[in-house]
Protein backbone atom coordinates (compact mmCIF):
# COMPACT_ATOMS: atom_id res chain seq x y z
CA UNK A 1 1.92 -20.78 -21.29
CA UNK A 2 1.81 -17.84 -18.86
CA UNK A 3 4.76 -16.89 -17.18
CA UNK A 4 5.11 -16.00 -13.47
CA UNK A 5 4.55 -12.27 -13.43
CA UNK A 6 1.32 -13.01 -15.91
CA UNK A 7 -0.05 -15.46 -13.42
CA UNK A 8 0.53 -12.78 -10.48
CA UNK A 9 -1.11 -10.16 -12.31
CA UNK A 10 -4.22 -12.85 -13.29
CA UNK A 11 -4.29 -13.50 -9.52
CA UNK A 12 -4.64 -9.87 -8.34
CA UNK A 13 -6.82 -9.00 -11.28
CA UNK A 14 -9.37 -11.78 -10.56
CA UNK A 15 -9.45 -10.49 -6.66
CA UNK A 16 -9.94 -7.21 -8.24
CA UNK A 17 -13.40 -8.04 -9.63
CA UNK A 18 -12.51 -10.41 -13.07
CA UNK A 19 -10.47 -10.10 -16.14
CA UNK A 20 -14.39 -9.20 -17.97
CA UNK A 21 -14.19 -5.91 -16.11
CA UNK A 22 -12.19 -2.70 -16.86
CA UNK A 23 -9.72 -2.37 -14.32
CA UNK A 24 -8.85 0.41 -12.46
CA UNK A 25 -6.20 1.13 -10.53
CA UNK A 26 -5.11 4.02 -7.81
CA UNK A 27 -1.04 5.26 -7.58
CA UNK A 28 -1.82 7.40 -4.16
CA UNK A 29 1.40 9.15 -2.63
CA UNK A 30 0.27 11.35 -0.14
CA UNK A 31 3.04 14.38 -0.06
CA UNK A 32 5.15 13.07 -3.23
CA UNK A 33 5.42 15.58 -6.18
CA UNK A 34 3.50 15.92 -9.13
CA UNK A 35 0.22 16.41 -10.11
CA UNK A 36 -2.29 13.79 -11.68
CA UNK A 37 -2.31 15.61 -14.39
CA UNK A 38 1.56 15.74 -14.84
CA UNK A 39 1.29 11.67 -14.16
CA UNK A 40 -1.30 10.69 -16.20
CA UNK A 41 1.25 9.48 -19.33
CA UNK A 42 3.08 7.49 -17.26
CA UNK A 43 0.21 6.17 -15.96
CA UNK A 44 -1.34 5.33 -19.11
CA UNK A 45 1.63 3.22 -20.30
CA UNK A 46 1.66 2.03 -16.76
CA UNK A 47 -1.63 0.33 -17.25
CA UNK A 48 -1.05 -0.35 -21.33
CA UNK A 49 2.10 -2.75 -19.47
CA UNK A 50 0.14 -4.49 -17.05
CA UNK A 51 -2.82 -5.35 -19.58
CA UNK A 52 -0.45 -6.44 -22.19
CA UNK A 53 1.55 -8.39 -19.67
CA UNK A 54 -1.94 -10.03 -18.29
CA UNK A 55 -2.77 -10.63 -22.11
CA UNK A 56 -5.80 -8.37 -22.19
CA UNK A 57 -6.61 -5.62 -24.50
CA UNK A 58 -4.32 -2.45 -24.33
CA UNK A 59 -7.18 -0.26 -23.12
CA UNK A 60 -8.27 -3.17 -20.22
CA UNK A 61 -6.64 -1.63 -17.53
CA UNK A 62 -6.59 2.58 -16.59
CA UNK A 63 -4.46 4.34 -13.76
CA UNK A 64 -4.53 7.52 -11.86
CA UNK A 65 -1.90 8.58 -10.01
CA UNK A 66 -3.37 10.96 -6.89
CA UNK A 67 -0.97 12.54 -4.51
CA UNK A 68 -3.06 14.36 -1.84
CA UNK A 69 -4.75 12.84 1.10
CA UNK A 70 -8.16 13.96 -0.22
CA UNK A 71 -7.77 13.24 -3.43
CA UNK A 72 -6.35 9.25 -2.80
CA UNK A 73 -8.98 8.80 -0.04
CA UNK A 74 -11.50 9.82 -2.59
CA UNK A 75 -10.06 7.86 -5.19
CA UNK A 76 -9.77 4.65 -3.18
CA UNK A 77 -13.48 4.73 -2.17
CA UNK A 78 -14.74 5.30 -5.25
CA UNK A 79 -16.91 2.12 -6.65
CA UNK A 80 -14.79 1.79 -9.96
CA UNK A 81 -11.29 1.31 -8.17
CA UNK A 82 -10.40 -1.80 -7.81
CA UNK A 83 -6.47 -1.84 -7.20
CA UNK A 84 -4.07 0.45 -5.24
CA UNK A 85 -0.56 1.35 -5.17
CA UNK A 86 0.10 2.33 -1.46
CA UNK A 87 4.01 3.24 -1.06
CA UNK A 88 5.90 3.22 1.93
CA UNK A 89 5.58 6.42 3.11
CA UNK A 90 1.29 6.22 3.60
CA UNK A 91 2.71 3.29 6.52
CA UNK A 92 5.48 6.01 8.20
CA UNK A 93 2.15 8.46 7.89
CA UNK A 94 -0.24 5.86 9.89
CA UNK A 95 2.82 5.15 12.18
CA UNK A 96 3.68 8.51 12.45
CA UNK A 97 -0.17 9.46 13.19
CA UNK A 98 -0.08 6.66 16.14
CA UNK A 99 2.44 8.11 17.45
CA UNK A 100 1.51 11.65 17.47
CA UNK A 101 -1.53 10.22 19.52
CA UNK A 102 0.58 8.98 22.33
CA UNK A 103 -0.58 4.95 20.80
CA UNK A 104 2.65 3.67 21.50
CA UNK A 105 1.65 0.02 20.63
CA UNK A 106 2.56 -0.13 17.21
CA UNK A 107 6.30 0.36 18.41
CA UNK A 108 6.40 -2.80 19.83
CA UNK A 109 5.06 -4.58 16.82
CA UNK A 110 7.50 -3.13 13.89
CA UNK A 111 10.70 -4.71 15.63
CA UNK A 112 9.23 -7.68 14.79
CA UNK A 113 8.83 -6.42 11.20
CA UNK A 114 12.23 -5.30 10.86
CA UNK A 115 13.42 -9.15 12.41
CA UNK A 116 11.29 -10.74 9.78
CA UNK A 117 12.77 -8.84 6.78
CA UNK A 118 16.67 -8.91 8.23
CA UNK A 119 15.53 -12.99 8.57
CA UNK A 120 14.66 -13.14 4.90
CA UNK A 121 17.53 -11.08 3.99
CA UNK A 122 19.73 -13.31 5.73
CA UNK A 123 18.44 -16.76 4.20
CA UNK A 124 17.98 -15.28 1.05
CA UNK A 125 21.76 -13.98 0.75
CA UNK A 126 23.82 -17.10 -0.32
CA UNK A 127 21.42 -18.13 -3.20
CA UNK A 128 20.96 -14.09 -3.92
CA UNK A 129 25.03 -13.91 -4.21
CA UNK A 130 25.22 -16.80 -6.23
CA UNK A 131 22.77 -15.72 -8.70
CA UNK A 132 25.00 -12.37 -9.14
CA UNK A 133 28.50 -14.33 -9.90
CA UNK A 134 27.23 -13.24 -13.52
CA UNK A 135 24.55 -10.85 -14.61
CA UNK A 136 21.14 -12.77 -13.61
CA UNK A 137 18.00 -10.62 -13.39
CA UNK A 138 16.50 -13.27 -11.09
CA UNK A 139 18.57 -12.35 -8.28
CA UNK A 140 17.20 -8.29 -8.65
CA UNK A 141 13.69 -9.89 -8.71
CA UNK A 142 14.01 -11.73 -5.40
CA UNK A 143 15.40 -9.11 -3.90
CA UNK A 144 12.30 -7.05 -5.01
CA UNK A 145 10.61 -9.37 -3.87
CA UNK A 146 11.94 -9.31 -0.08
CA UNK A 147 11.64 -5.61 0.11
CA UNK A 148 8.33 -5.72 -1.10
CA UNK A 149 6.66 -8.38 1.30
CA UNK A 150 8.57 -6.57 4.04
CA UNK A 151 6.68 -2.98 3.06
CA UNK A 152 3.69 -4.65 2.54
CA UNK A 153 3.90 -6.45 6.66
CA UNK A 154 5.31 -2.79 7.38
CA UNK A 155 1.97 -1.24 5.87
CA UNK A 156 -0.53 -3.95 7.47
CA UNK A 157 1.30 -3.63 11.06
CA UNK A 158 0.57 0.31 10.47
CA UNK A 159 -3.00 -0.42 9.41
CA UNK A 160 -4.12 -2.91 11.84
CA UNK A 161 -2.68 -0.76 15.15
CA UNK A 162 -4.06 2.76 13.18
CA UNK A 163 -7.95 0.38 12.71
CA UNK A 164 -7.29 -0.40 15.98
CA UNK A 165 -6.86 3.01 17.65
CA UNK A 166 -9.47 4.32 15.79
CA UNK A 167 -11.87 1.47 16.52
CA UNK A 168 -11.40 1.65 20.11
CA UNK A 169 -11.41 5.36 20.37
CA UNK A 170 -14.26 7.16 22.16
CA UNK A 171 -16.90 9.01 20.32
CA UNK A 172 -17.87 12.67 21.25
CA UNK A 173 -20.84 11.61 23.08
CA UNK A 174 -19.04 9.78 25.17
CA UNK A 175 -16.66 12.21 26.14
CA UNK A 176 -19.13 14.67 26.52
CA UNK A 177 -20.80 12.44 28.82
CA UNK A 178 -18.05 11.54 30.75
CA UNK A 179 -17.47 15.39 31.36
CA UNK A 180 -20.40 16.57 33.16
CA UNK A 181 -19.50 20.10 33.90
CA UNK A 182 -18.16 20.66 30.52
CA UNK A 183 -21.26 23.18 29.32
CA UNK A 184 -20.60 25.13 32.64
CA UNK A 185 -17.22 26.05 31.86
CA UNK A 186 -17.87 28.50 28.39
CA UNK A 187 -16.38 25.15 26.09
């Protein structure tokens, strides 16, 4: 019988495009040290873990790890990735990005964030500190499991409002057209 991290894994891995196809999977960490090629060992047993875990073959599952803009966004459009590992810090980029823009939207939105995860925090704590009266790796795991669903909301609130800038913004035609005496003026 599978356990619950095996099932997780068989759930992401069948969005991912089946268990019958190699799977590849992105680490991108725009502005974190390291090279992909000073990664790629850890990466290999990285991906060795999460096939054995998923009860595939060893070699069923290959990682990168890129940590440049260019080379993630290249990476994660590429037709043979089919999972990414998106960190925290690519949402404070979007965020920060917004902001930078004068979008001030998105800094309405993340205090709701921020409520949702103190709310989980806070109904979570009684069973959490029960769990730790002795040494009960259950408790570490649901607490992993807070912090990640609250990154995760963090990331989508940063991706929606950064689609949504960049969806609404004008093109250069436009601009240009709204500008009529722009070729006058030497620009």
């Amino acid at each position: 019988m599978l356990n619950t991290a095996s099932w997780l894994l068989a759930l992401v891995f069948a969005g991912a495009g089946g268990v019958a196809d190699p799977i590849h999977l992105v680490a991108w960490a725009p502005g974190y040290p390291g090279s992909t090629e000073q990664a790629q060992p850890t990466m290999d047993a990285f991906a060795r873990l999460l096939a054995v875990a998923a009860g595939w073959d060893a070699d069923h599952v290959t990682a990168e790890y890129q940590g440049t803009e260019d080379g993630g966004l290249t990476r994660l459009t590429h037709e043979g990735t089919q999972l990414a590992l998106v960190p925290l810090a690519l949402a404070v980029v979007l965020v920060n990005n917004l902001l930078a823009r004068s979008d001030y939207a998105v800094a309405y939105a993340l205090p709701v964030v921020c409520a949702g995860y103190a709310v989980a925090l806070v109904q979570a704590a009684p069973g959490l500190a029960e769990q730790t009266l002795e040494f009960d790796v259950k408790a570490y795991i649901s607490v992993t499991k807070i912090i990640g669903a609250g990154n995760l909301a963090f990331l989508a609130v940063a991706g929606i409002f950064t689609w949504r800038h960049y969806r609404s913004a004008p093109s250069e035609a436009e601009i240009v057209a709204a500008i009529p005496n722009l070729g006058r003026c030497g620009v």
